[in-house]
N, C-alpha and C. Protein backbone atom coordinates (compact mmCIF):
# COMPACT_ATOMS: atom_id res chain seq x y z
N UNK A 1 -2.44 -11.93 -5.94
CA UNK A 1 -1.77 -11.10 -6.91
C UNK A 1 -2.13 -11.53 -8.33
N UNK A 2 -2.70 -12.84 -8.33
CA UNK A 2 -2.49 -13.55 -9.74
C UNK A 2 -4.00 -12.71 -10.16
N UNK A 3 -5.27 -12.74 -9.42
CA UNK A 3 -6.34 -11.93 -9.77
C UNK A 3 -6.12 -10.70 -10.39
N UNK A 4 -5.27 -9.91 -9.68
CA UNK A 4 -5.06 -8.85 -9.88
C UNK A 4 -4.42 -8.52 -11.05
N UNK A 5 -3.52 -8.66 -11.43
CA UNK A 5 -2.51 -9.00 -12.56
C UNK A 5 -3.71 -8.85 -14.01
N UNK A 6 -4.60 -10.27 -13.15
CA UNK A 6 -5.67 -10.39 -14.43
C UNK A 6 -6.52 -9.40 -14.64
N UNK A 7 -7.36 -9.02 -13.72
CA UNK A 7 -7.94 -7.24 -13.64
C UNK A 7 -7.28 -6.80 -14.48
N UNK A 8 -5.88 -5.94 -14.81
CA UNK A 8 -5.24 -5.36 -15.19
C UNK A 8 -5.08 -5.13 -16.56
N UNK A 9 -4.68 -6.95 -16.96
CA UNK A 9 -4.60 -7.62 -18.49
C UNK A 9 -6.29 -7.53 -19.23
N UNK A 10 -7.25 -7.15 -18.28
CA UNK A 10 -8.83 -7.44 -18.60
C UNK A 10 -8.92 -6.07 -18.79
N UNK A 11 -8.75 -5.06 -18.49
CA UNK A 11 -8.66 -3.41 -18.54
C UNK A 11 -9.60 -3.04 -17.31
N UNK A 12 -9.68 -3.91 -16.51
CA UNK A 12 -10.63 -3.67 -15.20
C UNK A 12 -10.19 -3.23 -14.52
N UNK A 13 -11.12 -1.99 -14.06
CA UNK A 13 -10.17 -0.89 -13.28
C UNK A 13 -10.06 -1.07 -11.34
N UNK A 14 -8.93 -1.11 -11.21
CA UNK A 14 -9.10 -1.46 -9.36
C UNK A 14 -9.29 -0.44 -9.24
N UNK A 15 -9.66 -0.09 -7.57
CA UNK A 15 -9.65 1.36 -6.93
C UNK A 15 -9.36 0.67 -5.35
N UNK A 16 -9.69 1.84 -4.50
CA UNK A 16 -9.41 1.67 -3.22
C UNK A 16 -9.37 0.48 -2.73
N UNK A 17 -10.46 -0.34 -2.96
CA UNK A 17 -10.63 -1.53 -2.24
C UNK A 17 -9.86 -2.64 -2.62
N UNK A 18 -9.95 -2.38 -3.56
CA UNK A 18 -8.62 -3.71 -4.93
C UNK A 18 -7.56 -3.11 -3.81
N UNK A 19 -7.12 -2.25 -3.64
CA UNK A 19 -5.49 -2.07 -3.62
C UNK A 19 -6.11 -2.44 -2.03
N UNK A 20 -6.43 -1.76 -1.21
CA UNK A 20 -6.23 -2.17 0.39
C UNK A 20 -6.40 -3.68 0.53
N UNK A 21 -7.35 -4.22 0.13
CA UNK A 21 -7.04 -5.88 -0.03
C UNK A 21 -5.65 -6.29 -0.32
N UNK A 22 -5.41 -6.23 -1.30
CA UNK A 22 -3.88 -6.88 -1.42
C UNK A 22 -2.90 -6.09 -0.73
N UNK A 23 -2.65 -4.76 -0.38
CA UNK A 23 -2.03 -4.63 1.05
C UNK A 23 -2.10 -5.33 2.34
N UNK A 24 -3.37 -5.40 2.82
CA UNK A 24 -3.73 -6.22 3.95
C UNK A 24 -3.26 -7.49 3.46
N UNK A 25 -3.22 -8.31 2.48
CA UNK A 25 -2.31 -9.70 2.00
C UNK A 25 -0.96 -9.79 2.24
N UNK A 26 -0.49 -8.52 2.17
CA UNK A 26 0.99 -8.35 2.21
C UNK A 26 1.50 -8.06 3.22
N UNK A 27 0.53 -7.49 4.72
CA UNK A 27 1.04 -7.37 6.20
C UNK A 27 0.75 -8.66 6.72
N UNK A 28 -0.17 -9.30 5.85
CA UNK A 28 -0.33 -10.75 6.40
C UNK A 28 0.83 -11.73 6.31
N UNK A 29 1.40 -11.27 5.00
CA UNK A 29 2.93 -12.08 4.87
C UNK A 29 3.77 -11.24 4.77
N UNK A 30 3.74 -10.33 6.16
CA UNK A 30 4.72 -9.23 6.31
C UNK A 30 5.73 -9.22 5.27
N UNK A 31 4.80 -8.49 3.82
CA UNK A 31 5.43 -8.03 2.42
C UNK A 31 5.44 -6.56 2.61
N UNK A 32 6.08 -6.17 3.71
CA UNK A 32 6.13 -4.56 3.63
C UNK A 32 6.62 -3.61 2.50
N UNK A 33 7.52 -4.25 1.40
CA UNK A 33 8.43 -3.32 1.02
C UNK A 33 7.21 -3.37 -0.54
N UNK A 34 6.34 -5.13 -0.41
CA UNK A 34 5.28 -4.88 -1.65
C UNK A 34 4.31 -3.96 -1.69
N UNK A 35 3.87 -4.01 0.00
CA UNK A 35 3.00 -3.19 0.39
C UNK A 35 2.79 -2.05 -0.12
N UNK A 36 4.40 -1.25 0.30
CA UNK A 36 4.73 0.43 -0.21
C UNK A 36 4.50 0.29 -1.72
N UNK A 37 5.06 -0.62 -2.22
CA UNK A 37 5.10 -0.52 -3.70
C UNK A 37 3.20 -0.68 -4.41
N UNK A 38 2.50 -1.22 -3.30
CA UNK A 38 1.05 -1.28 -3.96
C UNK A 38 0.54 0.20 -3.99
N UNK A 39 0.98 0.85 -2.74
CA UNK A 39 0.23 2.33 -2.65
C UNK A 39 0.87 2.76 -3.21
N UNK A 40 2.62 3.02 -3.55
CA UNK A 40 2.63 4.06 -4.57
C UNK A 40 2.05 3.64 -5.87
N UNK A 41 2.04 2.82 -6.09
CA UNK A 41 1.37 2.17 -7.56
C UNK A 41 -0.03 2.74 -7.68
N UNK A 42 -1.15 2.72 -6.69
CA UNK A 42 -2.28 3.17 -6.27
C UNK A 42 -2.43 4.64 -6.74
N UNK A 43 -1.17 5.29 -5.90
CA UNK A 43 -1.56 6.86 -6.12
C UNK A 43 -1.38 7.25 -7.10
N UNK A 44 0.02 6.64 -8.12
CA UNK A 44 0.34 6.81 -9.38
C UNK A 44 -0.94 6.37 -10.45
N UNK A 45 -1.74 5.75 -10.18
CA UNK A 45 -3.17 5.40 -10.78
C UNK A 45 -3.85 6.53 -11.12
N UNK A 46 -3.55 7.31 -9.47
CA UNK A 46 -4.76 8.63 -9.38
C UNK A 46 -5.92 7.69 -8.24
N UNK A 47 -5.65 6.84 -8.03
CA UNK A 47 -6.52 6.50 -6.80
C UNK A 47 -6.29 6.71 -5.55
N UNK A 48 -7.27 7.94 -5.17
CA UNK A 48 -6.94 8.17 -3.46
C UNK A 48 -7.16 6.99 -2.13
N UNK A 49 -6.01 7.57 -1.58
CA UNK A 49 -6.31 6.32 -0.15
C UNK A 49 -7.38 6.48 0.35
N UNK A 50 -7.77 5.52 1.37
CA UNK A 50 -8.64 6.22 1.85
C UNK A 50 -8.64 5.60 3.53
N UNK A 51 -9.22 5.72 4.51
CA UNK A 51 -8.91 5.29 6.07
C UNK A 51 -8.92 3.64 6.08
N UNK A 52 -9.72 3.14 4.77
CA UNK A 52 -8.94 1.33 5.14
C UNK A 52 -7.85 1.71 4.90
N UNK A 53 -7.31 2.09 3.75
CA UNK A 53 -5.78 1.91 3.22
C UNK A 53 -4.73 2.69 4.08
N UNK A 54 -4.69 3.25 4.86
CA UNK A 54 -4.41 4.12 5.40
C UNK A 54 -4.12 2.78 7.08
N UNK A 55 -5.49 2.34 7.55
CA UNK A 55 -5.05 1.55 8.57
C UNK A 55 -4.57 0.12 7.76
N UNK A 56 -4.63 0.03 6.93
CA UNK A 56 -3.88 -1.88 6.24
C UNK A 56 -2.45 -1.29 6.39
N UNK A 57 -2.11 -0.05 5.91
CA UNK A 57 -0.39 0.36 5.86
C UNK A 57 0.07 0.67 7.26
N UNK A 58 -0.89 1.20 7.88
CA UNK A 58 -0.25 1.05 9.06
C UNK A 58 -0.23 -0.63 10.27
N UNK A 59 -0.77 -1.08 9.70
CA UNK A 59 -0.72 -2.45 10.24
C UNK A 59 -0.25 -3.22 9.59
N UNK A 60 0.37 -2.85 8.59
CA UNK A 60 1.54 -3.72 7.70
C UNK A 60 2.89 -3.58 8.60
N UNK A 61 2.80 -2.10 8.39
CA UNK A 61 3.81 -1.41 9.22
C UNK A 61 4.38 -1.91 10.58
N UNK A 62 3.01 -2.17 11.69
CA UNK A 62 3.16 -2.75 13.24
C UNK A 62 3.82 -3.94 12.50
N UNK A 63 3.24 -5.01 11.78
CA UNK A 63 3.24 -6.93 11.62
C UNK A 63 4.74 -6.87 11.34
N UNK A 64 5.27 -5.84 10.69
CA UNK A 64 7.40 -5.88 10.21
C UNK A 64 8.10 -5.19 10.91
N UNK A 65 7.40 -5.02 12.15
CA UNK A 65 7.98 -3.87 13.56
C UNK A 65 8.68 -2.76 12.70
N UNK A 66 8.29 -1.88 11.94
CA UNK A 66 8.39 -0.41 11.76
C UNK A 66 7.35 0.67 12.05
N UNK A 67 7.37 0.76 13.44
CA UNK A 67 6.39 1.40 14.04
C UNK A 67 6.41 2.97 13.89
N UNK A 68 7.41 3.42 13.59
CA UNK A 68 8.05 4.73 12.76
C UNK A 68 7.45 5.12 11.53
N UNK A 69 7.85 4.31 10.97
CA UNK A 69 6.73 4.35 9.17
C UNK A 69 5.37 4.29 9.89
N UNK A 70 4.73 3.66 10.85
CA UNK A 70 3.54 3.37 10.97
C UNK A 70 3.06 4.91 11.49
N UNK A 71 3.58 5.83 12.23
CA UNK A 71 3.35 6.86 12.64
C UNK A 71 3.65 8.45 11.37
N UNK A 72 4.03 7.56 10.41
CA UNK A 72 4.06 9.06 9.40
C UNK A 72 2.81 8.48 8.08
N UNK A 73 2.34 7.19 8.43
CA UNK A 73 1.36 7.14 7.42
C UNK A 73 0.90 8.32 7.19
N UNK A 74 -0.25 8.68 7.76
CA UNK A 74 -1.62 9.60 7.97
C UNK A 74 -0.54 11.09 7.12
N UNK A 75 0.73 11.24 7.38
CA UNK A 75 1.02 12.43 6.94
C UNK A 75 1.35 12.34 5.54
N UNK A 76 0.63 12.60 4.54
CA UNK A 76 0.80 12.38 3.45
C UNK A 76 3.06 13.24 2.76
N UNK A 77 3.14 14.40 2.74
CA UNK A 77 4.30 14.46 2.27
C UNK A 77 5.45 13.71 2.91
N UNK A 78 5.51 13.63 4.57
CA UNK A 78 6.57 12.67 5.04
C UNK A 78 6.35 11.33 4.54
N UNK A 79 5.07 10.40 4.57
CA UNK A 79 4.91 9.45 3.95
C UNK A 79 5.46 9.14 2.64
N UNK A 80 5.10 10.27 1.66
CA UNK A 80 5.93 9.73 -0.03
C UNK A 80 7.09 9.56 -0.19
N UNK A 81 7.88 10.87 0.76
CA UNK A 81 8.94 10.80 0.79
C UNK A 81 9.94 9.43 1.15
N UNK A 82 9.15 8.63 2.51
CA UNK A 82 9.43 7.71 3.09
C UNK A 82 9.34 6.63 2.32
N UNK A 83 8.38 6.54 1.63
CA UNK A 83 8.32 5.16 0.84
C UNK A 83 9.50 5.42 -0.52
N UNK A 84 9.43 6.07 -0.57
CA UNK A 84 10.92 6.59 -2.01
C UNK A 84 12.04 5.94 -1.74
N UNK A 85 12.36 6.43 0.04
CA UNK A 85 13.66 6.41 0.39
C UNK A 85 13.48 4.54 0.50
N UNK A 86 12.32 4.14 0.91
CA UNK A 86 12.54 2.83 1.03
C UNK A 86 13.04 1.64 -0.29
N UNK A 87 12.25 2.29 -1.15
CA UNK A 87 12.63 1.73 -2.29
C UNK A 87 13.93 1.86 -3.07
N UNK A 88 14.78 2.62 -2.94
CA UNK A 88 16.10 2.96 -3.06
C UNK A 88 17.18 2.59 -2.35
């Protein structure tokens, strides 16, 4: 995260791969709720997912047994919705 942060402060722009990396960091230390918060952060960028990011969230998802969230990834409007409600 500390790289990243710095990217940021440097005006260096992440995209797909920046963000699915540090997702996949965060199913690694089943950080699910950071996880959600990296992709909405991602899309709010304007950076589209793409099938890594897409399987890192859903295998964030399996590693914190919410196998539910893991099955509405792929659907993009149930998905936004879902991560909203999570964050609230």
């Amino acid at each position: 995260m500390r790289l990243f942060k710095r990217m940021k402060a440097a005006g260096i722009r992440r995209n797909e791969w920046t963000y699915s990396s540090l997702i996949n960091a965060c199913a690694k230390g089943k950080q699910l709720a950071l996880a959600l918060e990296l992709h909405r952060a991602m899309l709010t960028e304007g950076i589209p997912s793409n099938t890594v990011t897409f399987n890192t969230l859903i295998g964030a998802c399996e590693k914190c047994s919410e196998w539910r969230l893991a099955l509405q990834v792929p659907s993009g409007a149930a998905w936004a919705g879902e991560t909203r409600a999570r964050r609230e």
